[in-house]
C-alpha atoms as a PDB file:
ATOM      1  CA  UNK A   1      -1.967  -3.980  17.480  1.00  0.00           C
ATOM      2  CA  UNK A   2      -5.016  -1.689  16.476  1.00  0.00           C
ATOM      3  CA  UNK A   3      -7.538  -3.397  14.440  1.00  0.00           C
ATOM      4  CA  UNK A   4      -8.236  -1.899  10.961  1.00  0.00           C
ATOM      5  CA  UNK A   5     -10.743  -0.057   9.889  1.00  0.00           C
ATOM      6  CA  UNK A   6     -10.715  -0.691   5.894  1.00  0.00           C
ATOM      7  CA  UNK A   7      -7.644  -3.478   4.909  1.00  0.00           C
ATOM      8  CA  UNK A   8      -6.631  -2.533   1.378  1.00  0.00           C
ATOM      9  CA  UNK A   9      -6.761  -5.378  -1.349  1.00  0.00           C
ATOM     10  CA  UNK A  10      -3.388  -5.513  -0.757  1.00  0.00           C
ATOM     11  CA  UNK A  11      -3.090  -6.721   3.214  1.00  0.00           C
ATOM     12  CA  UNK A  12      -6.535  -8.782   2.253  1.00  0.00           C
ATOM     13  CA  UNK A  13      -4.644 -10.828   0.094  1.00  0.00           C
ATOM     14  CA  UNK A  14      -1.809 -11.370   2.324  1.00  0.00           C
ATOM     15  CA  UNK A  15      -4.452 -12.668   5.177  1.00  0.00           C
ATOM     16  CA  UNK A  16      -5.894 -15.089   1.937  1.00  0.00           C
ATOM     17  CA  UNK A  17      -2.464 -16.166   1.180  1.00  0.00           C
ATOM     18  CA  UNK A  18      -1.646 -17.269   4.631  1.00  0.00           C
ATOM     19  CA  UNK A  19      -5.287 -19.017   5.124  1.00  0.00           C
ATOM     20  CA  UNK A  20      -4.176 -20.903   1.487  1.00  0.00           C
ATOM     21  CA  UNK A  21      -0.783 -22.052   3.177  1.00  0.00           C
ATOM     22  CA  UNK A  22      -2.952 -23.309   6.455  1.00  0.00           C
ATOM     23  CA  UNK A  23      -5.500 -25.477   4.274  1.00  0.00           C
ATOM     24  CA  UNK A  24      -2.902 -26.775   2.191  1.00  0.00           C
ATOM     25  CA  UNK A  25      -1.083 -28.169   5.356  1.00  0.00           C
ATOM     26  CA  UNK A  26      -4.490 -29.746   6.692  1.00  0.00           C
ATOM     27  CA  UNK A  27      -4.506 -27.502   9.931  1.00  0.00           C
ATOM     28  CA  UNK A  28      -7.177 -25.988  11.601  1.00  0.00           C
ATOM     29  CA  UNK A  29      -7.164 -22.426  12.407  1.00  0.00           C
ATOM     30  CA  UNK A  30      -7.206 -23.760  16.307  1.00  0.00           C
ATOM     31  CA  UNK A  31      -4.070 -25.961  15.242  1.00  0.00           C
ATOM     32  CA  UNK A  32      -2.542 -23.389  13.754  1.00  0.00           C
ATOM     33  CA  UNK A  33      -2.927 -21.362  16.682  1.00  0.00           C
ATOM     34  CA  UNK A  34      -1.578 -23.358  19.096  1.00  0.00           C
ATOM     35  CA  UNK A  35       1.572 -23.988  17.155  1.00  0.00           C
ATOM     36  CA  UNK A  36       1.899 -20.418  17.198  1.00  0.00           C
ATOM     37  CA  UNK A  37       1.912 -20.242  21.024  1.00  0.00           C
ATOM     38  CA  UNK A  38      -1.792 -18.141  20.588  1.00  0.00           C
ATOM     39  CA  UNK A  39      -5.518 -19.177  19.694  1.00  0.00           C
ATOM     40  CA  UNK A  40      -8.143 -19.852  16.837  1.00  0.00           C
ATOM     41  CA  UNK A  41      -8.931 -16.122  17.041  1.00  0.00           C
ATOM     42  CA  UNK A  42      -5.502 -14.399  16.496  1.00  0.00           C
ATOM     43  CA  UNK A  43      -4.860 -16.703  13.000  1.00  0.00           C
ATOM     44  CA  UNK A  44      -8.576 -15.643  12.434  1.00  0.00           C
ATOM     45  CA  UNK A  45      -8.120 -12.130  12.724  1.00  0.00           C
ATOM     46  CA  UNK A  46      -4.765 -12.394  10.594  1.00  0.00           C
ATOM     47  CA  UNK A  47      -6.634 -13.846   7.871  1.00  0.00           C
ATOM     48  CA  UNK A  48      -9.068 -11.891   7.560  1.00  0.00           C
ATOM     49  CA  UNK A  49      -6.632  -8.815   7.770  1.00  0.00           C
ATOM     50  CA  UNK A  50      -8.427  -7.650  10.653  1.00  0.00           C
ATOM     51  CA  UNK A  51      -4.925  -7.114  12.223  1.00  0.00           C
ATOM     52  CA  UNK A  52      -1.331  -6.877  10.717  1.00  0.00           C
ATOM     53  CA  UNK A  53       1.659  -9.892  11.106  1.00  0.00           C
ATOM     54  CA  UNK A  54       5.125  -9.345  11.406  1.00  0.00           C
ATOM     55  CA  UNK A  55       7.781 -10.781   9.653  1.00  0.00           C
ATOM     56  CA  UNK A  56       8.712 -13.020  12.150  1.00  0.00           C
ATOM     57  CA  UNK A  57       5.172 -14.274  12.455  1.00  0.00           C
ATOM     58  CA  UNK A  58       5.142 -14.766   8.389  1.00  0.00           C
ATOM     59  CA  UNK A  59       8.274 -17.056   8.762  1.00  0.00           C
ATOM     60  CA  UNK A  60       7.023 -18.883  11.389  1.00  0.00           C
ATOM     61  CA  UNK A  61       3.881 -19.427  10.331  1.00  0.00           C
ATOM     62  CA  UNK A  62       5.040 -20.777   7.182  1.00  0.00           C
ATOM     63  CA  UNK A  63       7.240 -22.987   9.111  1.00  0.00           C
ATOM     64  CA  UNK A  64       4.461 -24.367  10.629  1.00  0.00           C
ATOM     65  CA  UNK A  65       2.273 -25.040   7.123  1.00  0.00           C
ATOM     66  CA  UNK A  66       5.857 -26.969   6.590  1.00  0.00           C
ATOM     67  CA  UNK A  67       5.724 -23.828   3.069  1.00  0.00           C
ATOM     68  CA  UNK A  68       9.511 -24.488   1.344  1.00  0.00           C
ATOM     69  CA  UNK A  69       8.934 -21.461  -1.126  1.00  0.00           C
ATOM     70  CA  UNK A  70      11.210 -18.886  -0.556  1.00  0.00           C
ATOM     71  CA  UNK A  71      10.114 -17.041  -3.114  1.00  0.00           C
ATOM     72  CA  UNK A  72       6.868 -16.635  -2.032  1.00  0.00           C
ATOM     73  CA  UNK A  73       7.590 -16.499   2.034  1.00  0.00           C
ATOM     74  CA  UNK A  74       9.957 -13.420   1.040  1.00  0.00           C
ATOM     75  CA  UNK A  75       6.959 -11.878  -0.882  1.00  0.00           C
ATOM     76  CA  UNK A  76       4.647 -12.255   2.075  1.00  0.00           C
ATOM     77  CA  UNK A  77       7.006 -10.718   4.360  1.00  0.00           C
ATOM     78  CA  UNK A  78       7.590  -7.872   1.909  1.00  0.00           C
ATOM     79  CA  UNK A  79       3.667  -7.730   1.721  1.00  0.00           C
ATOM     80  CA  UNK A  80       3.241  -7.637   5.413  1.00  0.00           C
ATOM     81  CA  UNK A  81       6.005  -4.989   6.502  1.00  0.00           C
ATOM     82  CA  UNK A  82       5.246  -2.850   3.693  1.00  0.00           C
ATOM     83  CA  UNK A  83       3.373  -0.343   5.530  1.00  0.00           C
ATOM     84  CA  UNK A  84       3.932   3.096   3.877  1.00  0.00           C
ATOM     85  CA  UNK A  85       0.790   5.242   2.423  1.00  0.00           C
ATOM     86  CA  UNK A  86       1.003   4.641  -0.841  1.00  0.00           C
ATOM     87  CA  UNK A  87      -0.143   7.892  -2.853  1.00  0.00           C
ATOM     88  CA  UNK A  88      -3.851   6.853  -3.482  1.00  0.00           C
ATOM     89  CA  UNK A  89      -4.195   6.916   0.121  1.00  0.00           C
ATOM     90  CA  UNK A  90      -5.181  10.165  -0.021  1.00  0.00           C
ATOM     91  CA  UNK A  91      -7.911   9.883  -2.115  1.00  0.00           C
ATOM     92  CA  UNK A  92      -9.508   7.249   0.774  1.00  0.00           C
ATOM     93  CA  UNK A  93     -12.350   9.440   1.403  1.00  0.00           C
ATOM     94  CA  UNK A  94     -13.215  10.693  -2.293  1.00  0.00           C
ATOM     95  CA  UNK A  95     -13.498   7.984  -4.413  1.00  0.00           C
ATOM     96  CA  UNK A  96     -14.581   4.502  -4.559  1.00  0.00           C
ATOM     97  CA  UNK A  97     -12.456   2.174  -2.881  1.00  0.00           C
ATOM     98  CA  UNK A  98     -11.961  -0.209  -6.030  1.00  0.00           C
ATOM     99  CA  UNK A  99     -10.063   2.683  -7.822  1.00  0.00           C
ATOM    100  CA  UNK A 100      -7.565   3.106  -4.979  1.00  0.00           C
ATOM    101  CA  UNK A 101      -7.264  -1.600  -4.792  1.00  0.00           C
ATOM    102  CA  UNK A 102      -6.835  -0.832  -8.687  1.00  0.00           C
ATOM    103  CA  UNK A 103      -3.588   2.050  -8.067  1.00  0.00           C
ATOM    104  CA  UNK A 104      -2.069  -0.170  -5.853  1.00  0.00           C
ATOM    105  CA  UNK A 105      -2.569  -3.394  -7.484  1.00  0.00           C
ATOM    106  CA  UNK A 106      -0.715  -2.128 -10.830  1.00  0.00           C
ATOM    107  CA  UNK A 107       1.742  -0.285  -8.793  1.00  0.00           C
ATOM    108  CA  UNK A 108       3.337  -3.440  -6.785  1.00  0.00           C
ATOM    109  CA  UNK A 109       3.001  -5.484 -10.100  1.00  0.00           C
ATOM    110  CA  UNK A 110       5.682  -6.516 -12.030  1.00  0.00           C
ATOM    111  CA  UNK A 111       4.101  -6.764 -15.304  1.00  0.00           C
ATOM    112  CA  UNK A 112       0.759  -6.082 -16.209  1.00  0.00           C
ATOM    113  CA  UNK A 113      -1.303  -7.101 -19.461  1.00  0.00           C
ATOM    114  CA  UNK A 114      -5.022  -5.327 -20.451  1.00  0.00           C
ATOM    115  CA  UNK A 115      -7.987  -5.987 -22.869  1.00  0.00           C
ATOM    116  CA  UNK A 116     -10.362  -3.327 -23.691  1.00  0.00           C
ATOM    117  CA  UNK A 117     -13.204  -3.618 -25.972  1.00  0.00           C
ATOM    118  CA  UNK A 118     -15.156  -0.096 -26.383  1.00  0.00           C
ATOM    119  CA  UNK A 119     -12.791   1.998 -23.918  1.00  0.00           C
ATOM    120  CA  UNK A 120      -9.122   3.427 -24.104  1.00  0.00           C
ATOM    121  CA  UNK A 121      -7.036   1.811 -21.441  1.00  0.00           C
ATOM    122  CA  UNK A 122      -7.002   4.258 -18.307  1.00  0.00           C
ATOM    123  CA  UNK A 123      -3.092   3.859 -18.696  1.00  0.00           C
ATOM    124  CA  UNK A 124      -2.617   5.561 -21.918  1.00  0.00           C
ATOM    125  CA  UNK A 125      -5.838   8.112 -21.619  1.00  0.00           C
ATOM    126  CA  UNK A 126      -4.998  11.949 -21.909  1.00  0.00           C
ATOM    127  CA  UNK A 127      -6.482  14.279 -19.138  1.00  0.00           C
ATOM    128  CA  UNK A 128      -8.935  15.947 -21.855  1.00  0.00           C
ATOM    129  CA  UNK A 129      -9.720  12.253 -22.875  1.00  0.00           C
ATOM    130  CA  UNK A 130     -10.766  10.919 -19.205  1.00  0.00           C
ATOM    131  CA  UNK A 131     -12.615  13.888 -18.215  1.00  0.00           C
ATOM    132  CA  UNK A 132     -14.893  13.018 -21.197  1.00  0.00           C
ATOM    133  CA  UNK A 133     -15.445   9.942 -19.507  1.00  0.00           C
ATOM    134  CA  UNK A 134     -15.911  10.571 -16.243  1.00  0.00           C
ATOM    135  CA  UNK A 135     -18.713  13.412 -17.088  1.00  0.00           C
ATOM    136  CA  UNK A 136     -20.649  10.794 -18.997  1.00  0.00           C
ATOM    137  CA  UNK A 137     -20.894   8.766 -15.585  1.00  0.00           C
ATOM    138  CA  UNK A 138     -24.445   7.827 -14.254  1.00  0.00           C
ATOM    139  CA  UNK A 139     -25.511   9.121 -11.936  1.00  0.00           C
ATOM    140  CA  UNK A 140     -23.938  12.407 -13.228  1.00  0.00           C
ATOM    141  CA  UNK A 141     -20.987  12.986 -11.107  1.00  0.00           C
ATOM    142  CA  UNK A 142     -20.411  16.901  -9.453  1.00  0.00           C
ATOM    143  CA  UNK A 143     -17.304  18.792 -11.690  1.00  0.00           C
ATOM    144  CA  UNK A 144     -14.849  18.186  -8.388  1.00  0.00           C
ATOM    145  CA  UNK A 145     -15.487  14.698  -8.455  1.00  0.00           C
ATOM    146  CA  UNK A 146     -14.542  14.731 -12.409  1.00  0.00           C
ATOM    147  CA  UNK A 147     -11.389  16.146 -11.152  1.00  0.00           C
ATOM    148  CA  UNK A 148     -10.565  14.030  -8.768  1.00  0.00           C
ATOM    149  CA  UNK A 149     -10.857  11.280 -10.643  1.00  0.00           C
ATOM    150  CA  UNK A 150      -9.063  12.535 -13.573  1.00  0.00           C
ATOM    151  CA  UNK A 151      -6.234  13.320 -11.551  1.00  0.00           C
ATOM    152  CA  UNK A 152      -6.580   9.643  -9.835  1.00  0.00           C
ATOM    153  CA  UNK A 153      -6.426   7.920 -13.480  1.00  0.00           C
ATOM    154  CA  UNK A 154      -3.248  10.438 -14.397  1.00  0.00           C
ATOM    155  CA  UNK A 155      -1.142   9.573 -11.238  1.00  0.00           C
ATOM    156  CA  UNK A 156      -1.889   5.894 -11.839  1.00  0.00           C
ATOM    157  CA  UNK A 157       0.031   6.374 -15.444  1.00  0.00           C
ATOM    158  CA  UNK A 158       3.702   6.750 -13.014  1.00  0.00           C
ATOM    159  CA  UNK A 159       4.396   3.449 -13.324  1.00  0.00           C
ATOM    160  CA  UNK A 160       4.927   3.889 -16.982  1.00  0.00           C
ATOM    161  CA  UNK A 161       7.703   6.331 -16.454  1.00  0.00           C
ATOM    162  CA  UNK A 162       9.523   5.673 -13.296  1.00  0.00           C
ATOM    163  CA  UNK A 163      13.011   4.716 -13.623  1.00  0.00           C
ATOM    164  CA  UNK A 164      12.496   0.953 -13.578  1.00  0.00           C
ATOM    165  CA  UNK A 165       8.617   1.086 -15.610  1.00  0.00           C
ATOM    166  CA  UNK A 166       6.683  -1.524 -15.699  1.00  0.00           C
ATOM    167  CA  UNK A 167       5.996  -3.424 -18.735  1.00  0.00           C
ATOM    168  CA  UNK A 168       2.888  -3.372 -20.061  1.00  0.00           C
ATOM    169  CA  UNK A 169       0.962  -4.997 -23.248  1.00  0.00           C
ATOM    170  CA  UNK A 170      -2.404  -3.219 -24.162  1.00  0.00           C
ATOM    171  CA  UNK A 171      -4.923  -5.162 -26.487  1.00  0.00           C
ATOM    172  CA  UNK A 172      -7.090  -2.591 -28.058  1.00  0.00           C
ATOM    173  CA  UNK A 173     -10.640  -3.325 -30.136  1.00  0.00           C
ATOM    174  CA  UNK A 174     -11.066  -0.575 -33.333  1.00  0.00           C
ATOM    175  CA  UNK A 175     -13.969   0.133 -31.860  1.00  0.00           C
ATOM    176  CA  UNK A 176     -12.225   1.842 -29.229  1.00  0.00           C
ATOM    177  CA  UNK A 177      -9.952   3.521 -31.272  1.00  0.00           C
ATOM    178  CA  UNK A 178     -12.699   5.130 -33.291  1.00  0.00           C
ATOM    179  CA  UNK A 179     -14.971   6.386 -30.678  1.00  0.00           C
ATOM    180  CA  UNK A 180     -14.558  10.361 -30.660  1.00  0.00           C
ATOM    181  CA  UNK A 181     -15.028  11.056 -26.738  1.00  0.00           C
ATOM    182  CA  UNK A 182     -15.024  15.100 -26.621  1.00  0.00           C
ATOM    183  CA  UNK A 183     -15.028  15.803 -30.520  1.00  0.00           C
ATOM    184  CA  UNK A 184     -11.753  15.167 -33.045  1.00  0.00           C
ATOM    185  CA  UNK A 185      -9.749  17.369 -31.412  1.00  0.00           C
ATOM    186  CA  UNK A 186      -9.669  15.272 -28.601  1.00  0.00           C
ATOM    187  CA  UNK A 187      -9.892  12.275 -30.310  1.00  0.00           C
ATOM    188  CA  UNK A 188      -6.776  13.167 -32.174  1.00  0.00           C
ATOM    189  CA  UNK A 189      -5.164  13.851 -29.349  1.00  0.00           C
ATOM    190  CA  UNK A 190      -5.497  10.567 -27.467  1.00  0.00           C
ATOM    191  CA  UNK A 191      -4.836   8.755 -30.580  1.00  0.00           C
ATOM    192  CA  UNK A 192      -1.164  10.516 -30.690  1.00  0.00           C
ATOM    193  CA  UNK A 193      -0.659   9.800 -27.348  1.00  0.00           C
ATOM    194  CA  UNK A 194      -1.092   6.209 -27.485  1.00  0.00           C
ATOM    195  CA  UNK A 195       1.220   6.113 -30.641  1.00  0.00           C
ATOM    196  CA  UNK A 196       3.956   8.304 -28.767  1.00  0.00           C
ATOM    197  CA  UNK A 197       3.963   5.471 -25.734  1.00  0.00           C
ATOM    198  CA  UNK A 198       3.945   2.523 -28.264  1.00  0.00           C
ATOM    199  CA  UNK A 199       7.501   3.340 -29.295  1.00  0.00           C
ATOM    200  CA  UNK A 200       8.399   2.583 -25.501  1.00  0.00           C
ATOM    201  CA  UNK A 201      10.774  -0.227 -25.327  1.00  0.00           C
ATOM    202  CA  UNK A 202       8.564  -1.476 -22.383  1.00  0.00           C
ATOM    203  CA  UNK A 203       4.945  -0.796 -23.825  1.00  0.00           C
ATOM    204  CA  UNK A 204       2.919  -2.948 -26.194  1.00  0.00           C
ATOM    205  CA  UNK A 205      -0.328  -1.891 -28.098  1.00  0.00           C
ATOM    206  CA  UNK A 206      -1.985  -4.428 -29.871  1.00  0.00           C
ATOM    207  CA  UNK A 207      -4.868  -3.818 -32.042  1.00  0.00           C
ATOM    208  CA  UNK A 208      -7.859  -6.319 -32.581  1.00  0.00           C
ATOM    209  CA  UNK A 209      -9.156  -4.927 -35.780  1.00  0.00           C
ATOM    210  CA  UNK A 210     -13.096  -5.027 -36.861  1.00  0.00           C
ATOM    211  CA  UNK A 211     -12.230  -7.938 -39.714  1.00  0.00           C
ATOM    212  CA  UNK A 212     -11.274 -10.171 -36.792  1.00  0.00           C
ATOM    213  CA  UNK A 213     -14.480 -11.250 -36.440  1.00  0.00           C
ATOM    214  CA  UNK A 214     -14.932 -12.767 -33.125  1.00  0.00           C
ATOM    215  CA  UNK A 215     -13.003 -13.590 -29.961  1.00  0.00           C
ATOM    216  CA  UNK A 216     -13.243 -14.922 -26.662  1.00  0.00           C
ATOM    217  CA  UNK A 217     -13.303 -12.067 -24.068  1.00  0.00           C
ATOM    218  CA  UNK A 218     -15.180  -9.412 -26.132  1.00  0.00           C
ATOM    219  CA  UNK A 219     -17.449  -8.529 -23.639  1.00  0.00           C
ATOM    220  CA  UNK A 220     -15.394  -7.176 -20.888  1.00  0.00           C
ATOM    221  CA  UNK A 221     -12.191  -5.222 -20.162  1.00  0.00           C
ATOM    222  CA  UNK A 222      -9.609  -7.560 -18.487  1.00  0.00           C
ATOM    223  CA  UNK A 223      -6.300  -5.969 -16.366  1.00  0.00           C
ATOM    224  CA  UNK A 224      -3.688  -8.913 -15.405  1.00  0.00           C
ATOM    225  CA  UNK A 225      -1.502  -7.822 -12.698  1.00  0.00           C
ATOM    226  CA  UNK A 226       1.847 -10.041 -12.725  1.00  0.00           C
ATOM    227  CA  UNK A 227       2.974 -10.538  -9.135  1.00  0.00           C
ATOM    228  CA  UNK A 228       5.728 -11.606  -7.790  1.00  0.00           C
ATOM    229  CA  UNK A 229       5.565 -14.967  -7.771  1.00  0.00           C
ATOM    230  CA  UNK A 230       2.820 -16.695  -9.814  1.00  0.00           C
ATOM    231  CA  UNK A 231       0.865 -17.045  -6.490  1.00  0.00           C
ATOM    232  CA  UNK A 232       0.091 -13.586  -6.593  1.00  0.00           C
ATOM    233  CA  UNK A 233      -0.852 -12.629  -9.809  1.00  0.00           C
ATOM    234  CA  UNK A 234      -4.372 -11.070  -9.950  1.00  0.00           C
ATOM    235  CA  UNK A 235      -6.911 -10.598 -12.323  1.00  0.00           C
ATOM    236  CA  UNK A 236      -9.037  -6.768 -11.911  1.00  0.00           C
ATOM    237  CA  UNK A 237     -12.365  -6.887 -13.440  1.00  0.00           C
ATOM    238  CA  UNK A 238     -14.341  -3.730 -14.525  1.00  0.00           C
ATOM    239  CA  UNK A 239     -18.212  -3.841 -14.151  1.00  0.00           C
ATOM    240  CA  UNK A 240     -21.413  -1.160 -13.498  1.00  0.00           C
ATOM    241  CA  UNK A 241     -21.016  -1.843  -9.833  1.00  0.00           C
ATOM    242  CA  UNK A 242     -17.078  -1.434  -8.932  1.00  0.00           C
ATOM    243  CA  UNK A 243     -14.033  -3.439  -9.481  1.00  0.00           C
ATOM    244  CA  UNK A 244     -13.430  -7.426  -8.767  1.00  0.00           C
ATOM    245  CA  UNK A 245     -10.356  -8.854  -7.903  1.00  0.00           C
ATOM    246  CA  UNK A 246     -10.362 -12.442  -8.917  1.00  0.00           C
ATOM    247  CA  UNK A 247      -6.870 -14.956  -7.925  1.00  0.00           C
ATOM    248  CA  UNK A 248      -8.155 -18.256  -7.542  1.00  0.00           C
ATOM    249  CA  UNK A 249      -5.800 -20.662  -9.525  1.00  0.00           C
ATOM    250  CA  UNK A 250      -8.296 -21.599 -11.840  1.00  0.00           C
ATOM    251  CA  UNK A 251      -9.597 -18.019 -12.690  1.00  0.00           C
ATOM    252  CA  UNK A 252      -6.011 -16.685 -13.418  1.00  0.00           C
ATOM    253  CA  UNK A 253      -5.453 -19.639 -15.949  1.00  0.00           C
ATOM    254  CA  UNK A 254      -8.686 -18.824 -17.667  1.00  0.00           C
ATOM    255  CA  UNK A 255      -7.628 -15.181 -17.896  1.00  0.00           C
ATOM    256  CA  UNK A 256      -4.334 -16.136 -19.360  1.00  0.00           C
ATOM    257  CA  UNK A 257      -5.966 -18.245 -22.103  1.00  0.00           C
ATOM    258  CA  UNK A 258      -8.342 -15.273 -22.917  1.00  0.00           C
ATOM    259  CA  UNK A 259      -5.609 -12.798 -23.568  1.00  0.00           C
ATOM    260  CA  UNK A 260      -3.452 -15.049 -25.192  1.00  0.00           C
ATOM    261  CA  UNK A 261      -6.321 -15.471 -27.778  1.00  0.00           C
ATOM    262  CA  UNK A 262      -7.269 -11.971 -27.982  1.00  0.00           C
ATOM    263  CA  UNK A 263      -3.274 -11.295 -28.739  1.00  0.00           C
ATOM    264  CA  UNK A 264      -3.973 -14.405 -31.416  1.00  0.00           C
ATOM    265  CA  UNK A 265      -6.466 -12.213 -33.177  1.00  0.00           C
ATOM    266  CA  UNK A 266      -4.764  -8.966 -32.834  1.00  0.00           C
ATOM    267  CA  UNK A 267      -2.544  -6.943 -35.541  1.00  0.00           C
ATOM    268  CA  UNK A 268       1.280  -6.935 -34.510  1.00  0.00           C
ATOM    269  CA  UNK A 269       2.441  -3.748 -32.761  1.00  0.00           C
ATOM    270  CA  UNK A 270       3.692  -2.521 -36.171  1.00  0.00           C
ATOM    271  CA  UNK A 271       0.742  -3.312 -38.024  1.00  0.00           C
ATOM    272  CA  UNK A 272      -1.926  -2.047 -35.413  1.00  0.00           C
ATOM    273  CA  UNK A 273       0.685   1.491 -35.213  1.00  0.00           C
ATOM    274  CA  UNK A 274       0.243   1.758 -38.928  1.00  0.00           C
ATOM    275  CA  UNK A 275      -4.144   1.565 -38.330  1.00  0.00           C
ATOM    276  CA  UNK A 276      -3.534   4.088 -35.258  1.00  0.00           C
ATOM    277  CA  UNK A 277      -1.971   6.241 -37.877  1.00  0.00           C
ATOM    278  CA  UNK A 278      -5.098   5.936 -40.411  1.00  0.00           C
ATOM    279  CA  UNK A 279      -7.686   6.524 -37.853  1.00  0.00           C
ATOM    280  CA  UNK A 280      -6.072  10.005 -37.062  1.00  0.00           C
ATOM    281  CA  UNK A 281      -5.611  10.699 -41.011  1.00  0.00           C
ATOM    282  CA  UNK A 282      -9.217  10.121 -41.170  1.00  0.00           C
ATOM    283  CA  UNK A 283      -9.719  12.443 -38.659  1.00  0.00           C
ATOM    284  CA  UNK A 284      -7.025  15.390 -39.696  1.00  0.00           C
ATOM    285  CA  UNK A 285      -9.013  14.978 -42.904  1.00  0.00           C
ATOM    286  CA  UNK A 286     -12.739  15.730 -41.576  1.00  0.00           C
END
């Protein structure tokens, strides 16, 4: 089998997964090997996604890390066959590679909950609304990149409206709300937006008013991606130099506590509609 140039998060994690199920049995990767019927360097090169597995290897290895979840052998298998171009693929050689691990994370998830402090989430922004954002990127970034990226964040959106959407709770900081990226006009028209999707059955938007004072995670946007068994959930991280992936056991916890305090502190979807609603009042009356 060809060895691969760039894994994607997604085959990376698979290789992590089956190093996890190794350690937890107490075998070596030379151990492992030989109950495979190979060496130290094929279960090397598997977890480090340096090559694909097959199905039948999944199962067997499994077998051999004596692994009795079915739940989560079936989701490795799924994660290892799975071999289709997914449609960021063909933005590969345009943008940054942690905006195409960031389509395909939310697009295999099966639920997926977001904080944001001073930004929209990229879920619910307008076109006219992310093309603000991207032009106030340092270093400045050339108009076809703004497009490119604007049509990245937009195609991301699908899994909001695709037959079987995923659900998806948004917490939202005023201070968000209230910025006015590309004048009122604009403004208003994001803020509509985000009202129109929060009356999806499967969408929640949350808002952490400016009287709430305080609250752990305020200094960072957090995306949980639910997978498909609690082994694979993942936590994506924004920061000045790319995206993180995080999925140790102890980081996901963390992450779980943070947004269930920010959600603590938030209005109710009702109430935070009903300050959407103001905000844009304010605006219509400028």
């Amino acid at each position: 089998m060809p060895q691969r140039s760039v894994p994607t998060a997604r085959q990376l994690r698979l290789g992590i997964e089956l190093r996890r199920l190794r350690e937890r049995s107490g075998l070596s990767s030379t151990e492992a090997g030989h109950l495979l019927g190979t060496n130290q360097t094929t279960i090397s090169n598997i977890e480090a996604s340096r090559f694909g597995v097959s199905a039948d290897r999944v199962r067997a290895l499994a077998r051999n890390y004596s692994c009795a979840d079915e739940a989560l052998i079936a989701t490795l298998i799924d994660m290892a066959v799975q071999r289709g171009r997914g449609w960021w693929e063909e933005y590969r050689e345009i943008l940054p590679t942690g905006l195409l691990d960031l389509a395909e994370l939310e697009h295999h998830a099966i639920a997926l909950r977001t904080a944001y402090i001073a930004h929209i989430p990229g879920l619910l922004q307008t076109p006219e609304h992310a093309r603000e954002i991207f032009r106030q990127a340092v270093p400045q970034l050339p108009p076809p990149d703004v497009e490119h990226r604007v049509s990245h964040r937009i195609k991301r959106q699908a899994i909001l409206y695709r037959d079987n959407p995923t659900p998806y709770t948004t917490i939202v900081h005023e201070a968000a709300l209230r910025m006015r990226f590309g004048g009122p006009e604009t403004a208003r028209g994001q803020l509509r937006h985000i009202l129109d999707m929060s009356e999806r059955k499967h969408i929640r938007v949350l808002v952490i008013p400016f009287e709430a004072g305080s609250f752990p995670g305020s200094g960072q946007s957090v995306c949980y991606a639910t997978g498909p068994v609690p082994q694979l959930d993942t936590v994506q991280l924004d920061a000045e130099y790319g995206s993180e992936l995080l999925d140790a056991a102890a980081q996901l916890e963390k992450y779980r506590v943070v947004l269930d305090r920010m959600e603590a502190v938030a209005l109710t979807e009702h109430e935070s509609r009903d300050l959407i609603r103001n905000i844009i009042r304010t605006l219509e009356g400028e």
